[in-house]
Protein backbone atom coordinates (compact mmCIF):
# COMPACT_ATOMS: atom_id res chain seq x y z
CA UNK A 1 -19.38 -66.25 -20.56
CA UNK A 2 -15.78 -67.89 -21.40
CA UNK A 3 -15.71 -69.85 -17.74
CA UNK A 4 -19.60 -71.09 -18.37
CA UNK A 5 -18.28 -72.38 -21.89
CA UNK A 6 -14.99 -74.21 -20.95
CA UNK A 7 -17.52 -75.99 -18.43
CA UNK A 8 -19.53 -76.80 -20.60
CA UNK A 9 -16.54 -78.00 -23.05
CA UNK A 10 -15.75 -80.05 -20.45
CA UNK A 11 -19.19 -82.20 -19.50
CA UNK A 12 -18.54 -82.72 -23.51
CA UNK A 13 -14.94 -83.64 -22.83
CA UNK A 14 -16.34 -85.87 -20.12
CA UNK A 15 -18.92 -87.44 -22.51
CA UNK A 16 -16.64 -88.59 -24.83
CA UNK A 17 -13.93 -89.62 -22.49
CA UNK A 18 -17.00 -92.58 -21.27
CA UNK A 19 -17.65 -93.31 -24.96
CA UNK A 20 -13.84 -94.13 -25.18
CA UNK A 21 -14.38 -97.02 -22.36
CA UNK A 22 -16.63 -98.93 -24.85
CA UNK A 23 -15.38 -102.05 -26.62
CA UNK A 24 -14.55 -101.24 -30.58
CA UNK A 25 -14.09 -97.76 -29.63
CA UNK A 26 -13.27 -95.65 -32.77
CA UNK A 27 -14.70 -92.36 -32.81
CA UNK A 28 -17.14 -89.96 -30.84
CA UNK A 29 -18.56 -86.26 -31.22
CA UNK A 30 -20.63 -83.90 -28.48
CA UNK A 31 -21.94 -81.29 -29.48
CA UNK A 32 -24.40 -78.69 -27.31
CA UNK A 33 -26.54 -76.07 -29.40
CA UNK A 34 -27.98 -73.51 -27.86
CA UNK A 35 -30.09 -70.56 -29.60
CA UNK A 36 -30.87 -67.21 -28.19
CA UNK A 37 -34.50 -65.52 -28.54
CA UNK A 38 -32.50 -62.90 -31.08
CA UNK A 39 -31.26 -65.64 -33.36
CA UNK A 40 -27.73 -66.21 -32.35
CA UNK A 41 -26.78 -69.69 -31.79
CA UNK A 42 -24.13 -71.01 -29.95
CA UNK A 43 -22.44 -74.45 -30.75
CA UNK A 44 -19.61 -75.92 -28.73
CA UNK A 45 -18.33 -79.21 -30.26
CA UNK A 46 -15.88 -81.84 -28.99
CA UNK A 47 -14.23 -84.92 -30.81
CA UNK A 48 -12.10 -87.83 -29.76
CA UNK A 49 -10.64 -90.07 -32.61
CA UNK A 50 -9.02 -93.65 -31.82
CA UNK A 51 -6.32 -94.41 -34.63
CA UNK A 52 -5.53 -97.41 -33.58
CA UNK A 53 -1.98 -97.25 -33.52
CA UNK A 54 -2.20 -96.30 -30.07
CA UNK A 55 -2.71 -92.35 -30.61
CA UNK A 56 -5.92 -90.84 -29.53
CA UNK A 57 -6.65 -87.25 -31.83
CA UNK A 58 -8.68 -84.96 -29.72
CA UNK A 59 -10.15 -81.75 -30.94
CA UNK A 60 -13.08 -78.73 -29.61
CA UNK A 61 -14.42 -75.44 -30.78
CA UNK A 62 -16.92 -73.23 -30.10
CA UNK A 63 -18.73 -70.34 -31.88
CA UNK A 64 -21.12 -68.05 -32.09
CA UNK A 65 -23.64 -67.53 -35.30
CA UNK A 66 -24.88 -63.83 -35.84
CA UNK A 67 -28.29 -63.59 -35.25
CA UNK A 68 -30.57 -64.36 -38.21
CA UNK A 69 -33.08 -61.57 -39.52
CA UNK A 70 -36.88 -62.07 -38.88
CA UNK A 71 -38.71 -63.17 -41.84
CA UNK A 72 -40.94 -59.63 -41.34
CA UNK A 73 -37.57 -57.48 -42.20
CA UNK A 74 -36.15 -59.87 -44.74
CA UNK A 75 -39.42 -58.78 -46.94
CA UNK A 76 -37.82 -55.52 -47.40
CA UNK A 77 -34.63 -56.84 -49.42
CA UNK A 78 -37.51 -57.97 -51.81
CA UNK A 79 -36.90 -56.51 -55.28
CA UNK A 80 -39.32 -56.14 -57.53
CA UNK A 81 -38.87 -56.27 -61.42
CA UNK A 82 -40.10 -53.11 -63.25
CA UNK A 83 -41.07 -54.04 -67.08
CA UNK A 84 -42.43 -50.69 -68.11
């Protein structure tokens, strides 16, 4: 799983590294979501920042989200309000 996300890291790495070629370049983010049938999602980001001082900032993460309950088994966290 690590080796299929650095590649992945670096298409994005790729992406932005083109966006940089443009005229006026300041700033570019890629980003890849990807959700699982169980909920999880998994988001792997990369930035590249042009300060114009001749310094380029360049920053990625990735992470996982736990998978989100189904609406069926959030119905039993329901409470109910019991006035007599």
């Amino acid at each position: 799983m690590k080796f299929l996300i650095e590649q992945i890291n670096g298409l994005l790495q790729q992406a932005n590294t083109l966006a940089e070629t443009l005229d006026n370049f300041k700033a570019s983010k890629a980003s890849v979501t990807i959700e699982c049938t169980d909920g999880k999602e998994l988001v792997i980001n990369d930035s590249l920042h042009d300060y114009g001082d001749g310094t380029i900032g360049e920053g990625s993460s990735a992470h996982v989200t736990p998978p989100r309950s189904r609406l069926i088994d959030q119905l039993g966290a329901i409470k109910t309000n019991v006035w007599f």
